[in-house]
C-alpha atoms as a PDB file:
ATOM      1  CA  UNK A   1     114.310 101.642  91.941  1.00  0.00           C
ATOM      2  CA  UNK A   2     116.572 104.403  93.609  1.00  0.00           C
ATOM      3  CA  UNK A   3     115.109 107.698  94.031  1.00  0.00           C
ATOM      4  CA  UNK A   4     117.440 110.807  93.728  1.00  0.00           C
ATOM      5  CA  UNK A   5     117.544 113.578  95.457  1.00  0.00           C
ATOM      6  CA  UNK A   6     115.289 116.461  94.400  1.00  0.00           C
ATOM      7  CA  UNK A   7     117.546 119.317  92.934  1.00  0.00           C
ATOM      8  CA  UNK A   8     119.428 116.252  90.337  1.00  0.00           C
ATOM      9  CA  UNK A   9     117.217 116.387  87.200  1.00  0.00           C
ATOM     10  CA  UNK A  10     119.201 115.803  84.208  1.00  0.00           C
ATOM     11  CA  UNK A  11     119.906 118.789  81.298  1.00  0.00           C
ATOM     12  CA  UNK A  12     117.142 120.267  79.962  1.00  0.00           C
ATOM     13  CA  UNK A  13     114.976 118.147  82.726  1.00  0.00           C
ATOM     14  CA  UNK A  14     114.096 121.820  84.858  1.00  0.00           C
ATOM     15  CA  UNK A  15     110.557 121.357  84.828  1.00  0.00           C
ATOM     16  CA  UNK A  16     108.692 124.669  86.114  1.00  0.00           C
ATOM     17  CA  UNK A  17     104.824 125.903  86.073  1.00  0.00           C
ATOM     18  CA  UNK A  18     103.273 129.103  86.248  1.00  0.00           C
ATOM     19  CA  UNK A  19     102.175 128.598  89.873  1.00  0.00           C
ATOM     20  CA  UNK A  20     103.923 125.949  90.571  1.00  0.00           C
ATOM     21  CA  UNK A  21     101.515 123.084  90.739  1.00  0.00           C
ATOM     22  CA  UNK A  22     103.120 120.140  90.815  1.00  0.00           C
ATOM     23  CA  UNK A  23     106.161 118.731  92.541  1.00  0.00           C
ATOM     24  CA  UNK A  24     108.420 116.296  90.537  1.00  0.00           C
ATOM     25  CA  UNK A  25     110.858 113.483  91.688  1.00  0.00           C
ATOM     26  CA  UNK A  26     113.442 111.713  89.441  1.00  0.00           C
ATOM     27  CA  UNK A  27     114.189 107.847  89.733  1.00  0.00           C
ATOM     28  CA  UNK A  28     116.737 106.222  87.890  1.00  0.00           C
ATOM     29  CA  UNK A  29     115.874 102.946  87.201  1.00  0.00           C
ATOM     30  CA  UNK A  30     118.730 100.084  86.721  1.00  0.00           C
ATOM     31  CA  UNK A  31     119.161  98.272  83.222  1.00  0.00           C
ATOM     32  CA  UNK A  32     119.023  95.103  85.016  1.00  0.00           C
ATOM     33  CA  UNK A  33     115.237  96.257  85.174  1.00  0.00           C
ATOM     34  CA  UNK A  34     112.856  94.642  82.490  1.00  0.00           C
ATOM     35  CA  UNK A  35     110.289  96.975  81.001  1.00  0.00           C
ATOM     36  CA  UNK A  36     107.611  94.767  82.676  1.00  0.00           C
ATOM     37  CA  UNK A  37     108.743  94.948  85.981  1.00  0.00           C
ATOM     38  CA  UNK A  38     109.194  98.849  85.341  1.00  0.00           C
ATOM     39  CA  UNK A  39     106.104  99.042  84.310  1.00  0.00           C
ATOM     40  CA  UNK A  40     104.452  97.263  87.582  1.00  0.00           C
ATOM     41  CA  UNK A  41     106.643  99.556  89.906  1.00  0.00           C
ATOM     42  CA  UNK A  42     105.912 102.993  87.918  1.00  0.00           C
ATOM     43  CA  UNK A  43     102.161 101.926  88.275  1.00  0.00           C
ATOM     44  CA  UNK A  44     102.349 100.996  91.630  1.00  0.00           C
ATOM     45  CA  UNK A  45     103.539 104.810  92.505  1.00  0.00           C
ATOM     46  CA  UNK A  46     100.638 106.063  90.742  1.00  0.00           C
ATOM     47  CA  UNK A  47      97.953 103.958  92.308  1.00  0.00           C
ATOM     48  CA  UNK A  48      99.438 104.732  95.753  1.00  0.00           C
ATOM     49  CA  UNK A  49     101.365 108.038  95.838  1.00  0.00           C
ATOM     50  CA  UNK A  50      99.500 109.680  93.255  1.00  0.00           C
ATOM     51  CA  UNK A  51     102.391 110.137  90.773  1.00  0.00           C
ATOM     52  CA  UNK A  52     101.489 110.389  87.242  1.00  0.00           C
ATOM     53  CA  UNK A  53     105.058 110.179  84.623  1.00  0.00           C
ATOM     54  CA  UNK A  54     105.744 113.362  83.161  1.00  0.00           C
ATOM     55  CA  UNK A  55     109.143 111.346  81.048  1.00  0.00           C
ATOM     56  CA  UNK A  56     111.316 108.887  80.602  1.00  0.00           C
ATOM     57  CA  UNK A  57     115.495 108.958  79.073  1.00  0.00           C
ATOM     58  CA  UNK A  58     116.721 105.824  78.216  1.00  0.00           C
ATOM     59  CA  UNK A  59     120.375 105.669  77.440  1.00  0.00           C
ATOM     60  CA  UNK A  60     122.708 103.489  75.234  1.00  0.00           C
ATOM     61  CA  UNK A  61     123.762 101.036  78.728  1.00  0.00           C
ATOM     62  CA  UNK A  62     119.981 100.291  79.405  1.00  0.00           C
ATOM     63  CA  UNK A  63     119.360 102.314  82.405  1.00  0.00           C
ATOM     64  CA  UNK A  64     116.155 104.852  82.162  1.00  0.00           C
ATOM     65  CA  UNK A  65     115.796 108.041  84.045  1.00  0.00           C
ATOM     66  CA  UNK A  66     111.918 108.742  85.099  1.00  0.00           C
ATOM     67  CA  UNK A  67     110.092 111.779  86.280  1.00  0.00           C
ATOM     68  CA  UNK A  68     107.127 111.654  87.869  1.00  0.00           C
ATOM     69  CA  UNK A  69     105.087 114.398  89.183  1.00  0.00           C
ATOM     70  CA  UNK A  70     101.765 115.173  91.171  1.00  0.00           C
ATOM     71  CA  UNK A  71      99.769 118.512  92.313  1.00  0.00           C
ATOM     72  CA  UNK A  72     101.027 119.657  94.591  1.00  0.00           C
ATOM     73  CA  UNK A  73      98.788 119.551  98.053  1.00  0.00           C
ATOM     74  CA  UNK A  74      98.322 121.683 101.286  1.00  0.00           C
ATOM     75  CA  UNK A  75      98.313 118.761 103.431  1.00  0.00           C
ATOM     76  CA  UNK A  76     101.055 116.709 104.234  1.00  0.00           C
ATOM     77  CA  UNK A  77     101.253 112.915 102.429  1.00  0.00           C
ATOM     78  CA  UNK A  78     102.140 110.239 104.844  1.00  0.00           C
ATOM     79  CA  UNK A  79     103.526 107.115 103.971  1.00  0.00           C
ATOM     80  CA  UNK A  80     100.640 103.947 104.828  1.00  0.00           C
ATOM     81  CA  UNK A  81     103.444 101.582 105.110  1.00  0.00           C
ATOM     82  CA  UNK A  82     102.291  99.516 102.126  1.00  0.00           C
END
């Protein structure tokens, strides 16, 4: 799973709030990736980074584009090295 950088949502992807709650992240996941395994690794990021999926584009060669998004905090999130 590749994550992309933040400003590269696809058309019709610009995702705004009022206040601006939540901050979103795209990752483009391979076709080479079963829905299982997507499933396990789109889980995974919400157990342990809080992520929830806002949506999902699948296109005609297999590959799926995913946004996920979470309130936003006023603390920094670390990574636990997990």
């Amino acid at each position: 799973m590749r994550t992309q950088r933040r400003g590269s949502l696809p058309v019709g992807w610009e995702e705004t709030t009022e206040e601006g709650e939540y901050e979103y992240v795209p990752l483009r996941l391979p076709p080479d990736v079963n829905r299982v395994t997507a499933s396990m690794r789109l889980s995974l990021q919400a157990e342990f980074g809080g992520w929830e999926l806002s949506r999902v584009r699948a296109y005609t060669d297999g590959s799926r584009r995913v946004l996920l998004r979470r309130r936003k905090t006023s603390f920094p999130v670390t990574d636990t090295g997990m």
